[in-house]
N, C-alpha and C. Protein backbone atom coordinates (compact mmCIF):
# COMPACT_ATOMS: atom_id res chain seq x y z
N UNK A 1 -9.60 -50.06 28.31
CA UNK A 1 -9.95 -48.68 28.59
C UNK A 1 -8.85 -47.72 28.13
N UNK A 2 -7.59 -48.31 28.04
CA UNK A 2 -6.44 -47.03 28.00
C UNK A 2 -6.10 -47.33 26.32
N UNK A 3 -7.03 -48.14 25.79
CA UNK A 3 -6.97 -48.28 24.16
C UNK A 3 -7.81 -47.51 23.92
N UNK A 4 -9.15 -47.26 24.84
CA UNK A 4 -10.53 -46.56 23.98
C UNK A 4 -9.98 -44.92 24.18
N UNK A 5 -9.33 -44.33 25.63
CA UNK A 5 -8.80 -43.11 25.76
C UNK A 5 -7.68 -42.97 24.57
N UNK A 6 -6.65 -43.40 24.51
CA UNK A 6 -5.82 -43.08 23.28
C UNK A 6 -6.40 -42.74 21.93
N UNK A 7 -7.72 -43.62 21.67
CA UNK A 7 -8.27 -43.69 20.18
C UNK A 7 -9.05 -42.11 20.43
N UNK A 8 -9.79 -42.05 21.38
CA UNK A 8 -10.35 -40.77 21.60
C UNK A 8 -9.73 -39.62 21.75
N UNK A 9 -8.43 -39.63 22.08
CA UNK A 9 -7.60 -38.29 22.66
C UNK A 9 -6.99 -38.36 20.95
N UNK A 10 -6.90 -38.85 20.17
CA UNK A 10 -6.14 -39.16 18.47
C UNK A 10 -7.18 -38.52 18.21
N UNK A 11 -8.56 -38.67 17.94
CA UNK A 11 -9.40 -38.17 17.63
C UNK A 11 -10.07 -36.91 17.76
N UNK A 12 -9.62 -36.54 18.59
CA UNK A 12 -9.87 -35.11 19.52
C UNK A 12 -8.98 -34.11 18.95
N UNK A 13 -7.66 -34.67 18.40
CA UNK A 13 -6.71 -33.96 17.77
C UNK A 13 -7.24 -33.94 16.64
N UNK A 14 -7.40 -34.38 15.86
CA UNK A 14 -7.84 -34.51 14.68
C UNK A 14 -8.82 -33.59 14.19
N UNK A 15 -9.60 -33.46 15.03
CA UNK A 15 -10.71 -32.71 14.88
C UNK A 15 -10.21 -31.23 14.87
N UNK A 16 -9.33 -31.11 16.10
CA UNK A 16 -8.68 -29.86 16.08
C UNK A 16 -8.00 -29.14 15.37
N UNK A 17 -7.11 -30.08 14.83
CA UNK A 17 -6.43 -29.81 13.83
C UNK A 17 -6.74 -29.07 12.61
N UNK A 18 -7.72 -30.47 12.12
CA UNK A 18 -8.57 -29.90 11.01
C UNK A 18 -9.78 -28.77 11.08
N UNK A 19 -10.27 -28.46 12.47
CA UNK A 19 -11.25 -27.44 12.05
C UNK A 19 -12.18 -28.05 12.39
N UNK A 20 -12.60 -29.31 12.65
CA UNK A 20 -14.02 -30.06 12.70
C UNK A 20 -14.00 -30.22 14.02
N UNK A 21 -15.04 -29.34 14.48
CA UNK A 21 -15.81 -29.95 15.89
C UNK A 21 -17.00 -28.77 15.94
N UNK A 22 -17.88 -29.71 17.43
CA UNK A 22 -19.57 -29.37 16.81
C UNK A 22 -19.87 -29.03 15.55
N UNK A 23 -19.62 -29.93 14.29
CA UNK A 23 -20.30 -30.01 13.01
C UNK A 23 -19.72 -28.56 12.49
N UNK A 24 -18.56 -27.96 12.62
CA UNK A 24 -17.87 -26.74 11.97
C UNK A 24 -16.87 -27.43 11.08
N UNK A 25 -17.05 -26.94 10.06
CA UNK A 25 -15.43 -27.31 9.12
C UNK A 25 -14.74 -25.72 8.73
N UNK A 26 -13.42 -25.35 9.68
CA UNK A 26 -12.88 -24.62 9.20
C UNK A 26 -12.37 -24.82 7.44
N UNK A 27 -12.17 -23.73 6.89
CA UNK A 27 -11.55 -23.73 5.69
C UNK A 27 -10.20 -22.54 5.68
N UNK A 28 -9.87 -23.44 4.99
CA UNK A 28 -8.46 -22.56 5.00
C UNK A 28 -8.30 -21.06 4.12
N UNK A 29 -9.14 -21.09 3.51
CA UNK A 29 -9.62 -19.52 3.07
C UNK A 29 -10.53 -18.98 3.59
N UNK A 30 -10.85 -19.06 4.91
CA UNK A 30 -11.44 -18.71 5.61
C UNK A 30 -10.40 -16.70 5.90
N UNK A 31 -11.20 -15.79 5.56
CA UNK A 31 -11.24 -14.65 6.01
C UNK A 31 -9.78 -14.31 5.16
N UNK A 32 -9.39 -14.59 4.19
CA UNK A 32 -8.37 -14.29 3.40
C UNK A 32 -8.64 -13.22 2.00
N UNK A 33 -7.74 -12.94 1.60
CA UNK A 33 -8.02 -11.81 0.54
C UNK A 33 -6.51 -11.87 -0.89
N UNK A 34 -7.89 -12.21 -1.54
CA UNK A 34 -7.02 -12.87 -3.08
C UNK A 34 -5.97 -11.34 -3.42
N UNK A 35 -5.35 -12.34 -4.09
CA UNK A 35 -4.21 -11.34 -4.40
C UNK A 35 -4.58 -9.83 -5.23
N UNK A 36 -5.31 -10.30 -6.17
CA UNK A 36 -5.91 -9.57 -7.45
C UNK A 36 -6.34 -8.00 -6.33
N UNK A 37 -6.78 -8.53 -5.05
CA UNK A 37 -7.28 -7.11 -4.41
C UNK A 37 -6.24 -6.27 -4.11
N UNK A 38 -4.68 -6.86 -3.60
CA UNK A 38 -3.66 -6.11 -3.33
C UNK A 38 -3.10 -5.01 -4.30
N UNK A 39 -3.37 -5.40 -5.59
CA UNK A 39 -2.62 -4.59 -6.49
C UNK A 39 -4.21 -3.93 -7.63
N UNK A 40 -4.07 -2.80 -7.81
CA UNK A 40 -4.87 -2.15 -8.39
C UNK A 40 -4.34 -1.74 -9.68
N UNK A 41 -4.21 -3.06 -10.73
CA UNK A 41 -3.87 -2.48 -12.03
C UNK A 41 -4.13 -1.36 -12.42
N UNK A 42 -5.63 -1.46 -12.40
CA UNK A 42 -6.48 0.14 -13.25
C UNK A 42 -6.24 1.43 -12.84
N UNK A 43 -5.06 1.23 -11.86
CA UNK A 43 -4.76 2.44 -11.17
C UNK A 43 -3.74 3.04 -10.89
N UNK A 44 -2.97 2.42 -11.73
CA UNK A 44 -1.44 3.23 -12.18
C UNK A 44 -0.90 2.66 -13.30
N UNK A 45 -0.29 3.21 -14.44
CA UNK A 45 0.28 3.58 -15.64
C UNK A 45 1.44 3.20 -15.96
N UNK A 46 2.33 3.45 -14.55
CA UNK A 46 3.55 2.50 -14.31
C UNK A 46 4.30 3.00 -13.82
N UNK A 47 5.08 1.94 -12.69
CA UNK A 47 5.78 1.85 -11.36
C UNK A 47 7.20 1.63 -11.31
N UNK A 48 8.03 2.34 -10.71
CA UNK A 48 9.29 1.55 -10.27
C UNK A 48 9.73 1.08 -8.85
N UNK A 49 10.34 -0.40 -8.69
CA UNK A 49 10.25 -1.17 -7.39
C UNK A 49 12.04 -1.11 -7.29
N UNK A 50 12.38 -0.85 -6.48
CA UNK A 50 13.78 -0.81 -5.94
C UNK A 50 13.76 -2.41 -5.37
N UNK A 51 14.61 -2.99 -5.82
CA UNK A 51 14.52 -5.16 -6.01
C UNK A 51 16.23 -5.00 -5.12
N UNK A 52 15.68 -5.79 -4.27
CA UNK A 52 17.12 -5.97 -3.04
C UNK A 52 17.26 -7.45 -2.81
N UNK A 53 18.24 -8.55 -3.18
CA UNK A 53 17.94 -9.62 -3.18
C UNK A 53 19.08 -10.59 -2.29
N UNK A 54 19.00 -10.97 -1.42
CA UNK A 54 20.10 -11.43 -0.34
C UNK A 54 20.35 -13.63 -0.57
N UNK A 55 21.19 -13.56 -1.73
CA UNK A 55 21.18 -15.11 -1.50
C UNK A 55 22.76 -15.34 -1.23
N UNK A 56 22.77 -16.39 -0.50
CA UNK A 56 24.33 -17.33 -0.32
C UNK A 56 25.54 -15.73 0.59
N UNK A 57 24.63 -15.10 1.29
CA UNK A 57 25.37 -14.17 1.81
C UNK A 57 25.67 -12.92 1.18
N UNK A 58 25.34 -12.57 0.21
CA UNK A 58 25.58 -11.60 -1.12
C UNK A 58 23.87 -11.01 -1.50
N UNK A 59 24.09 -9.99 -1.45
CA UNK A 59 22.87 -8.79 -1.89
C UNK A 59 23.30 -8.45 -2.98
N UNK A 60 22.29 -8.30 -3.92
CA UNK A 60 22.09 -7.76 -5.62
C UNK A 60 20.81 -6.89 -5.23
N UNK A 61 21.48 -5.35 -6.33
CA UNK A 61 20.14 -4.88 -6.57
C UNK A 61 20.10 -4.24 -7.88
N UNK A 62 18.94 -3.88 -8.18
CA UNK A 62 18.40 -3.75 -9.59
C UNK A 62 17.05 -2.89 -9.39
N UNK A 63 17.00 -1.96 -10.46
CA UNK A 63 15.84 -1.45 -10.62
C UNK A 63 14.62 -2.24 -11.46
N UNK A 64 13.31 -2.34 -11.02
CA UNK A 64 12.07 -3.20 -12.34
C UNK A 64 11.09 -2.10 -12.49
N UNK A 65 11.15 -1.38 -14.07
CA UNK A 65 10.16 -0.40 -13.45
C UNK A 65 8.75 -1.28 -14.62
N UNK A 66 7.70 -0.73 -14.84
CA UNK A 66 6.91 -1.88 -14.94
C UNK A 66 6.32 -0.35 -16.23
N UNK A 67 5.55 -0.61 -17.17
CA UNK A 67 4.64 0.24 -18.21
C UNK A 67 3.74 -0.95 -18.25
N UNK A 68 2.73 0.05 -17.89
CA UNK A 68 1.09 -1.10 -18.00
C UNK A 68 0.06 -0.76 -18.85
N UNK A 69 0.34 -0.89 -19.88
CA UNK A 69 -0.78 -0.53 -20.67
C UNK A 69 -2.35 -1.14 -20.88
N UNK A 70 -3.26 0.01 -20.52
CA UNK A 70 -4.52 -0.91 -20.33
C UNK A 70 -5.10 -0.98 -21.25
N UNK A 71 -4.61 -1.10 -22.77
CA UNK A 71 -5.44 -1.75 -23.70
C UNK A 71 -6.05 -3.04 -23.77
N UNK A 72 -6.52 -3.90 -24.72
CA UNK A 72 -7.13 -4.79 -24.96
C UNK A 72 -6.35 -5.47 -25.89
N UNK A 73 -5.71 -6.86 -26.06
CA UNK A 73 -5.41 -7.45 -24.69
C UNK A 73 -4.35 -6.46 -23.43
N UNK A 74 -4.38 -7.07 -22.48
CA UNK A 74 -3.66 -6.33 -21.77
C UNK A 74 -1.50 -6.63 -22.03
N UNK A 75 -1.19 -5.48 -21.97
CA UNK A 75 0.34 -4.79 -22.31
C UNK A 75 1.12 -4.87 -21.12
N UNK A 76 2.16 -5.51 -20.67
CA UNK A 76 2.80 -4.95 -20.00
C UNK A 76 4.73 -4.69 -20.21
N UNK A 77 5.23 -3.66 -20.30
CA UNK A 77 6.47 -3.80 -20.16
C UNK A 77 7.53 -3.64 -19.20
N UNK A 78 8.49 -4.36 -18.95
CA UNK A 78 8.75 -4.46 -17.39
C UNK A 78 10.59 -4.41 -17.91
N UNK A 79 11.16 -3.46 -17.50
CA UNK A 79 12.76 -3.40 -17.47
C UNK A 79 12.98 -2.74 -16.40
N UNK A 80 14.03 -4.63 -16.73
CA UNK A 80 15.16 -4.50 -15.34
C UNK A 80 16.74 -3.88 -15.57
N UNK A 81 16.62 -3.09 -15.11
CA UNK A 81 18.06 -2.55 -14.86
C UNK A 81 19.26 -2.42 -13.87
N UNK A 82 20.55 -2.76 -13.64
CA UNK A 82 21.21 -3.22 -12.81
C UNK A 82 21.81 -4.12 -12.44
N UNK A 83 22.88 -4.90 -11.51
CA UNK A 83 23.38 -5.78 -11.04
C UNK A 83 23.37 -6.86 -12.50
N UNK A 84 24.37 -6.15 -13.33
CA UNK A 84 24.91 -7.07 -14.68
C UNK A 84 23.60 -7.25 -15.49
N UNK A 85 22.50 -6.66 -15.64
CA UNK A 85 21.30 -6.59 -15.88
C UNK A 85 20.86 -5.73 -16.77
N UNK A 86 20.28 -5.63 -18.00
CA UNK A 86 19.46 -4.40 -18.44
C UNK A 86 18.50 -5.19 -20.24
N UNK A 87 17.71 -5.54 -19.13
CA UNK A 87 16.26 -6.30 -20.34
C UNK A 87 15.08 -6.16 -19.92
N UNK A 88 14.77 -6.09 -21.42
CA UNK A 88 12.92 -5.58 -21.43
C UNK A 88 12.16 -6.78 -21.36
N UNK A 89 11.32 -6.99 -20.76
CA UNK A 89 10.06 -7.92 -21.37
C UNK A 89 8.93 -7.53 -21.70
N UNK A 90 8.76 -7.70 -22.79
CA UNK A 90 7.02 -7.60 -23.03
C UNK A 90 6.14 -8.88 -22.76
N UNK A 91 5.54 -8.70 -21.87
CA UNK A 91 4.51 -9.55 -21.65
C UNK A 91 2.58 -9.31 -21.76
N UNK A 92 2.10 -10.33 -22.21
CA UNK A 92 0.97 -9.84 -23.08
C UNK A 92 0.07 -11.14 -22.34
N UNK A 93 -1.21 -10.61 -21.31
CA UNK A 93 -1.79 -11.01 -20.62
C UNK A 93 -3.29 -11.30 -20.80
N UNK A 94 -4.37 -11.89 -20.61
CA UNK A 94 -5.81 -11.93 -20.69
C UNK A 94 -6.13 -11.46 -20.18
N UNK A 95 -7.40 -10.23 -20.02
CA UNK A 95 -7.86 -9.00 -19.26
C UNK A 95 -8.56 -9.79 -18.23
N UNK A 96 -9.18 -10.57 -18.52
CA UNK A 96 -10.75 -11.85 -17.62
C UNK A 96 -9.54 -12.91 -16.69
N UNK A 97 -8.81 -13.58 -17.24
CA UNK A 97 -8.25 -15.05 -16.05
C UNK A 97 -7.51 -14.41 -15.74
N UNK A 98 -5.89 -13.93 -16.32
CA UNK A 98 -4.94 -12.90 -15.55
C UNK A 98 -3.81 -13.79 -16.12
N UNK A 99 -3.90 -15.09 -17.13
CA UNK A 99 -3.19 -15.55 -17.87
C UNK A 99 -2.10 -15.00 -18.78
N UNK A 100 -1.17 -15.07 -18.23
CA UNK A 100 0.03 -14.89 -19.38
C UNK A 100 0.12 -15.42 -21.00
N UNK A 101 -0.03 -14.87 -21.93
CA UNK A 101 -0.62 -15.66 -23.17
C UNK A 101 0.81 -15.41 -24.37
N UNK A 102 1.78 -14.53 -24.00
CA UNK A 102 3.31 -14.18 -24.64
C UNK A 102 3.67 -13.46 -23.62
N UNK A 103 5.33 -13.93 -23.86
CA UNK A 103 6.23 -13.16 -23.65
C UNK A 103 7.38 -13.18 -23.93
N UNK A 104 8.17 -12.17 -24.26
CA UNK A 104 9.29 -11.37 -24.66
C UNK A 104 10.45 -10.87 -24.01
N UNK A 105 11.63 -11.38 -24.39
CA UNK A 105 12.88 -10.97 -23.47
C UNK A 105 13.60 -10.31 -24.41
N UNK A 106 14.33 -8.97 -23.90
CA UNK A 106 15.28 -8.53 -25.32
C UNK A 106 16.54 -7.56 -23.95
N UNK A 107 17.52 -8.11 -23.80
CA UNK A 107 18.66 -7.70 -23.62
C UNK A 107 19.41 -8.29 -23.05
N UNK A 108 20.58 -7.89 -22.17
CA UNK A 108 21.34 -8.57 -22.00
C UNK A 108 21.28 -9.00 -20.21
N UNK A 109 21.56 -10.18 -19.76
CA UNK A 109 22.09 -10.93 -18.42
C UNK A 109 23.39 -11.05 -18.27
N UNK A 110 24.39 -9.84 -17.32
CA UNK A 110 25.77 -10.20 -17.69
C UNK A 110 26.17 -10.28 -19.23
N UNK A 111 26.93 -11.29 -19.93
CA UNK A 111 27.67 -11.58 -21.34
C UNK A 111 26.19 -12.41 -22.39
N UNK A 112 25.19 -12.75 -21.41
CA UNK A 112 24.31 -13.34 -22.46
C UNK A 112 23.38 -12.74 -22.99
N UNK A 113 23.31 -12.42 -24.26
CA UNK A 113 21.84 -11.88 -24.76
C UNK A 113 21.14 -12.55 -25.84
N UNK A 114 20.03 -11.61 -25.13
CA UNK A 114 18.65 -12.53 -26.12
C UNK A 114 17.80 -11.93 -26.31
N UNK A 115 16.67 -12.28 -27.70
CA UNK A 115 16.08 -11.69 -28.37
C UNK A 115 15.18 -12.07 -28.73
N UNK A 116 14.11 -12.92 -27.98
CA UNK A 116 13.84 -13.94 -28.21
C UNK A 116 12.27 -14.21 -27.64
N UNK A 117 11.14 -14.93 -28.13
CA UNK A 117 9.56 -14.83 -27.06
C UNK A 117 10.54 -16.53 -26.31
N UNK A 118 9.82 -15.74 -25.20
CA UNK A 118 10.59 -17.02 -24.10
C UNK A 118 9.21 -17.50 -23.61
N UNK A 119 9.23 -18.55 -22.69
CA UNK A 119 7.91 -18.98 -22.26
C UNK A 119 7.46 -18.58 -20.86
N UNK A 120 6.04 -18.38 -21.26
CA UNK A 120 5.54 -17.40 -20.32
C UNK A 120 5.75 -17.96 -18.82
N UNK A 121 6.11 -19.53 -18.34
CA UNK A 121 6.38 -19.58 -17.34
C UNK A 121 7.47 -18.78 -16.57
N UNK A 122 8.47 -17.91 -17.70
CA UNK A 122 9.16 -16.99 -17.07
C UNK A 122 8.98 -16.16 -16.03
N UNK A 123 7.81 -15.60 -16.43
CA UNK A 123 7.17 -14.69 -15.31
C UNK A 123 7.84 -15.15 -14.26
N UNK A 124 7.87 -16.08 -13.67
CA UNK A 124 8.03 -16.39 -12.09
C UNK A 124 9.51 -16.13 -11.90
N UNK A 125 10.05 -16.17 -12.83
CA UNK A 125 11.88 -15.47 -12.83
C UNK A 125 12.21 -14.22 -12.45
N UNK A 126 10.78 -13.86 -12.51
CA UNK A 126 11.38 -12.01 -12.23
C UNK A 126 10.49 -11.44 -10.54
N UNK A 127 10.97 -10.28 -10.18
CA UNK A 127 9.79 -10.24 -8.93
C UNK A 127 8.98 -9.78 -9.16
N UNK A 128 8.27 -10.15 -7.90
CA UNK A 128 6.41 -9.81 -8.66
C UNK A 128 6.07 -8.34 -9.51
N UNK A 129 5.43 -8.82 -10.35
CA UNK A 129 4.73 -7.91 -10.98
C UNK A 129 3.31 -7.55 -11.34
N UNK A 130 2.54 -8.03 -10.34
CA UNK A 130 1.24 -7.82 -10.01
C UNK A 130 0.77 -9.09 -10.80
N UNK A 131 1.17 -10.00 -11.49
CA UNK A 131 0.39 -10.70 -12.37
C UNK A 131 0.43 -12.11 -11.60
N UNK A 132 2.18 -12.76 -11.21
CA UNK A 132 2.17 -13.86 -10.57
C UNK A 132 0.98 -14.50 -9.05
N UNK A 133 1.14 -13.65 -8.56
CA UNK A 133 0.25 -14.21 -7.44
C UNK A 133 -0.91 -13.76 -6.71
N UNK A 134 -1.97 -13.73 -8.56
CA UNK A 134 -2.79 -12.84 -8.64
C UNK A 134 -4.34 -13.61 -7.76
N UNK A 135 -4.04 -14.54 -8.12
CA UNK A 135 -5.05 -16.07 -7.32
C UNK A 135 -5.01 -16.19 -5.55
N UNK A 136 -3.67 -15.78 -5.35
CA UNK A 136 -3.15 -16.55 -4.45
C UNK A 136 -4.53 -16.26 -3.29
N UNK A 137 -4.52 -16.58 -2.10
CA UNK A 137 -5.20 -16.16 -1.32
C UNK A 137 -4.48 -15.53 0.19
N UNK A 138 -4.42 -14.74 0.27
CA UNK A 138 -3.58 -14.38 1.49
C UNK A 138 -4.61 -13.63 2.84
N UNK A 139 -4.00 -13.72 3.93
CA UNK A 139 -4.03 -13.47 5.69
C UNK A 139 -3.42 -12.01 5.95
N UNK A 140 -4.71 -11.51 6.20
CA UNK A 140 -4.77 -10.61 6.80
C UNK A 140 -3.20 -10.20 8.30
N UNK A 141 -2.65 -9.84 8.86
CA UNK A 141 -2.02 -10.36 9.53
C UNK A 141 -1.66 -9.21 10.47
N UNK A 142 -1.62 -7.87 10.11
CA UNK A 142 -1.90 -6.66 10.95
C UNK A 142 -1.04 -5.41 10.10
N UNK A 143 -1.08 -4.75 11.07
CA UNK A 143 -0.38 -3.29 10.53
C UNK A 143 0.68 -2.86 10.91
N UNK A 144 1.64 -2.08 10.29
CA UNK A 144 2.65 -1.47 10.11
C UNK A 144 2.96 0.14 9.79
N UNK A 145 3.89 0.70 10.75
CA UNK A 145 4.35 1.71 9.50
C UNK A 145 5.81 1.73 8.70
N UNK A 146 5.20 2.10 7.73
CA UNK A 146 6.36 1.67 6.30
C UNK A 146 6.05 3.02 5.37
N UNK A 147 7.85 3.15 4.71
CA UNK A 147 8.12 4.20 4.01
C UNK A 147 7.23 4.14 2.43
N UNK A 148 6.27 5.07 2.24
CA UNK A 148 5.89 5.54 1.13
C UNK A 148 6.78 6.07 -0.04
N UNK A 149 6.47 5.91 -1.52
CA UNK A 149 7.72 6.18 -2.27
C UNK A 149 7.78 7.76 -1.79
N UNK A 150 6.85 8.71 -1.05
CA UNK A 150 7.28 10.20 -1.18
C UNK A 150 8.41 10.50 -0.02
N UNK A 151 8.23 8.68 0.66
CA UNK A 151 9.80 9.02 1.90
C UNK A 151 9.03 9.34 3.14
N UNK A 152 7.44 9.24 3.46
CA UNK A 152 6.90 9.45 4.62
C UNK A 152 6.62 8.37 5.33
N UNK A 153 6.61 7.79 6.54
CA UNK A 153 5.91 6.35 7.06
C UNK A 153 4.69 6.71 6.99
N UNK A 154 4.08 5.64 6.51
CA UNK A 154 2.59 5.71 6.79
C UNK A 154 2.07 4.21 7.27
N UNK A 155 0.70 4.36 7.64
CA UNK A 155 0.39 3.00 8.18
C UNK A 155 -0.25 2.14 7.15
N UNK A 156 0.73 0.69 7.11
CA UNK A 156 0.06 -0.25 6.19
C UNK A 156 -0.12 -1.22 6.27
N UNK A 157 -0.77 -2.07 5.92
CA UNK A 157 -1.68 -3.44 6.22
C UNK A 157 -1.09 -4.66 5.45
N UNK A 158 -0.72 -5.52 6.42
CA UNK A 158 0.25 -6.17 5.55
C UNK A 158 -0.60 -7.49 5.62
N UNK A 159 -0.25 -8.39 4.10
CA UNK A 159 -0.65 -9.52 4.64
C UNK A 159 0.10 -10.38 4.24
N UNK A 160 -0.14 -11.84 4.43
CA UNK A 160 1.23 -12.93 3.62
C UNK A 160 0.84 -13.84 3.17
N UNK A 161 1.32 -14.77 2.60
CA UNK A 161 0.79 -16.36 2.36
C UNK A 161 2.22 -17.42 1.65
N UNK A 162 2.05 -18.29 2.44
CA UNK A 162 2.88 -19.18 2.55
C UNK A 162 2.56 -20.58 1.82
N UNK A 163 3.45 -21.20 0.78
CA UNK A 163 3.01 -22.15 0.27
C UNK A 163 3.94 -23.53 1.36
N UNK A 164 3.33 -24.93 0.77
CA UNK A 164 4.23 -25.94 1.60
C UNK A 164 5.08 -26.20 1.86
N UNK A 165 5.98 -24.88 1.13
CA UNK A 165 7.36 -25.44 0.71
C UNK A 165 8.37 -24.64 1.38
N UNK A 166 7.72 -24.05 1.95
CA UNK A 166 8.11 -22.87 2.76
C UNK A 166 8.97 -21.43 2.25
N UNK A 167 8.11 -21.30 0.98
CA UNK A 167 7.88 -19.92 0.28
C UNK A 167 6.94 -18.67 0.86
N UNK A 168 7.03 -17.77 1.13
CA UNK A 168 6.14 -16.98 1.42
C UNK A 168 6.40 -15.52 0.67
N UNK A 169 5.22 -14.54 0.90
CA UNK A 169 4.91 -13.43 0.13
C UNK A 169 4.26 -12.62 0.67
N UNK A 170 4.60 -11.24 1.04
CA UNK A 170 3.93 -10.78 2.42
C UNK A 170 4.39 -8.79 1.44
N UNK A 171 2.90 -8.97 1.67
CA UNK A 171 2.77 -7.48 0.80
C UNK A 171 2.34 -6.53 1.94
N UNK A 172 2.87 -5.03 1.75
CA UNK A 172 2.61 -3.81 2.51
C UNK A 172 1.67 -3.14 1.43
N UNK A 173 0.64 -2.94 1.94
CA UNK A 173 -0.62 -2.26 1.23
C UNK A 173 -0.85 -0.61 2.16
N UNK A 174 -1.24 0.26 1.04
CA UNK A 174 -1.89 1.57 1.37
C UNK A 174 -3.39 1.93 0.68
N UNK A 175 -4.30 2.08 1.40
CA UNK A 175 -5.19 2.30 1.14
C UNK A 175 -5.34 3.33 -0.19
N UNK A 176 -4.70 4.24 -0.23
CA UNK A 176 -4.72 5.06 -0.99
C UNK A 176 -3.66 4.97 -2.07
N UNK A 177 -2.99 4.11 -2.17
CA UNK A 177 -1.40 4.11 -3.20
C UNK A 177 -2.10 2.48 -3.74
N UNK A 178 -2.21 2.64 -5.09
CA UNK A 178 -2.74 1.73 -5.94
C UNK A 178 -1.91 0.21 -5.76
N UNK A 179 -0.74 0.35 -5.51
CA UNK A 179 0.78 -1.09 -5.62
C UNK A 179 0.81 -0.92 -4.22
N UNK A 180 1.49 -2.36 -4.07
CA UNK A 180 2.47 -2.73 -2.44
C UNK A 180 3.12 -1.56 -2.18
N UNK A 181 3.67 -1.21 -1.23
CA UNK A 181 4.47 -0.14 -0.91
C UNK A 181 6.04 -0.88 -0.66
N UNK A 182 5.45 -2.21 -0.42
CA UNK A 182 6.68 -3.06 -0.18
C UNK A 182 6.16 -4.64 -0.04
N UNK A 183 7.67 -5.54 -0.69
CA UNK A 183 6.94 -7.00 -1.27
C UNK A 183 8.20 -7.31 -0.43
N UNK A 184 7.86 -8.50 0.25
CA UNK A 184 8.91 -9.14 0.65
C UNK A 184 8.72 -10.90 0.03
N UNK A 185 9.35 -11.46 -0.23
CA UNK A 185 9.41 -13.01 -0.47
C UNK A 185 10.57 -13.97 -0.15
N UNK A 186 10.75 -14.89 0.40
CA UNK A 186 11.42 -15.63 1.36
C UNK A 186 11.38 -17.24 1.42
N UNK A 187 12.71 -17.85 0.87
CA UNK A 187 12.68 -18.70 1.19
C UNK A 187 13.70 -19.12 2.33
N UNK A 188 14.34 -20.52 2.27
CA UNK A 188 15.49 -20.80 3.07
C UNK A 188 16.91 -19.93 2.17
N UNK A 189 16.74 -20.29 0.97
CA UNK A 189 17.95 -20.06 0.58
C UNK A 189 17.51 -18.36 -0.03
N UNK A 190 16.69 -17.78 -0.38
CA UNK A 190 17.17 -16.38 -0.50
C UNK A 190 15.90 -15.78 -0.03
N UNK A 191 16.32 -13.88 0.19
CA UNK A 191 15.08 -13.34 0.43
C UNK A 191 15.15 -12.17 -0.35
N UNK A 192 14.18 -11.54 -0.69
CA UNK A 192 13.82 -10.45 -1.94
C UNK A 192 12.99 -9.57 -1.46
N UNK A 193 13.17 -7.82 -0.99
CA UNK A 193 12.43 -6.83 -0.61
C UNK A 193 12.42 -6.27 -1.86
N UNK A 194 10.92 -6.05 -2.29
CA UNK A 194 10.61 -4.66 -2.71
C UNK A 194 10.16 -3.48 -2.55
N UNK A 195 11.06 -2.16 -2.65
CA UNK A 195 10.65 -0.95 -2.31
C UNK A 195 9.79 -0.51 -3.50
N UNK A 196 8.66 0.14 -3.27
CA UNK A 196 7.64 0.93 -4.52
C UNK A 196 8.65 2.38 -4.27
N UNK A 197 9.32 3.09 -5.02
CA UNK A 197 9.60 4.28 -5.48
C UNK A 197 8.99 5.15 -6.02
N UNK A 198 8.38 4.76 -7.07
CA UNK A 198 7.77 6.03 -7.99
C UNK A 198 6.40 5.05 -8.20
N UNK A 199 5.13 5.94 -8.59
CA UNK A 199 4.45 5.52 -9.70
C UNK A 199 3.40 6.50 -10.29
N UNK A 200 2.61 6.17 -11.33
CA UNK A 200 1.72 7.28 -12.09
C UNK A 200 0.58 6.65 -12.32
């Protein structure tokens, strides 16, 4: 009897765990909202994010301001300026998947420069720029008030999503302001705020 209770109380968890009981299977995208909705390409021209980055005890910052050109294929140019920093990338995207298809590095890191199409897995080297975690699926998670680039708080809706590894990405949204108002991303070893400043 205290074998059949153990197997049943294992089982009971299980169910819980996963979402399954009375014939329900939770899903884990259940009531979530893809990334692609957070950021409204078609709706600004181009942005600058004030990039604050805290690793090994030490903060770096740098300006990324972003030129989005909505031609066909899609354009984007993104320079970073600051903290031993000042390079362009052109990166050149698919309008339909959201695929990175080239990209382009041209200045200098500190003493190294380069001039060079680098590979588009780069992207993930720089902070977001509306393109990386365009799939992702993220949680609703509640509201906030947070500084608008005009310097006012307003109320914004934040949400996050966390991979296994214990990465996460937790965007401040305004209904009315096309970009995050603010990106935060976080691991153990560093964390990265972005302020939205300007955009058109």
């Amino acid at each position: 009897m205290k074998h059949e209770l153990t197997i049943l109380l294992l089982l009971l968890a299980v169910l819980l765990v996963s979402g399954c009981f009375n014939g329900t299977q939770a899903s884990p995208y259940t009531n979530t909202t893809p990334g692609k909705t957070l950021y409204n390409l078609e709706g600004a021209s181009r942005w600058t994010y004030t990039v604050a980055m805290n690793a090994s005890n030490t903060t770096s910052t740098w300006n990324m301001t972003v030129d989005n050109d909505k031609n066909d294929p899609r354009h984007m140019v993104i320079t970073t300026v600051g903290n031993g920093m000042n390079i362009v990338y052109d990166i050149w995207w698919n309008k339909s998947t959201y695929q990175i298809t080239r990209m382009h590095a041209n200045g200098t890191t500190g003493n190294n420069y380069q001039n060079r199409d680098v590979s588009p897995m780069q992207i993930y080297t720089l902070p977001d720029s509306g393109l990386t975690y365009y799939f992702v699926p993220f949680q609703r998670v509640g509201t906030i008030n947070a500084k608008s680039p005009d310097g006012q708080l307003t109320p914004a809706t934040i949400y996050s999503a966390t991979d296994n590894k214990g990465f996460s990405v937790t965007y401040l949204v305004h209904p009315n302001i096309p970009l995050p108002i603010r990106i935060d991303m976080n691991t153990a070893d560093f964390k990265i705020r972005m302020m939205l400043t300007d955009y058109k």
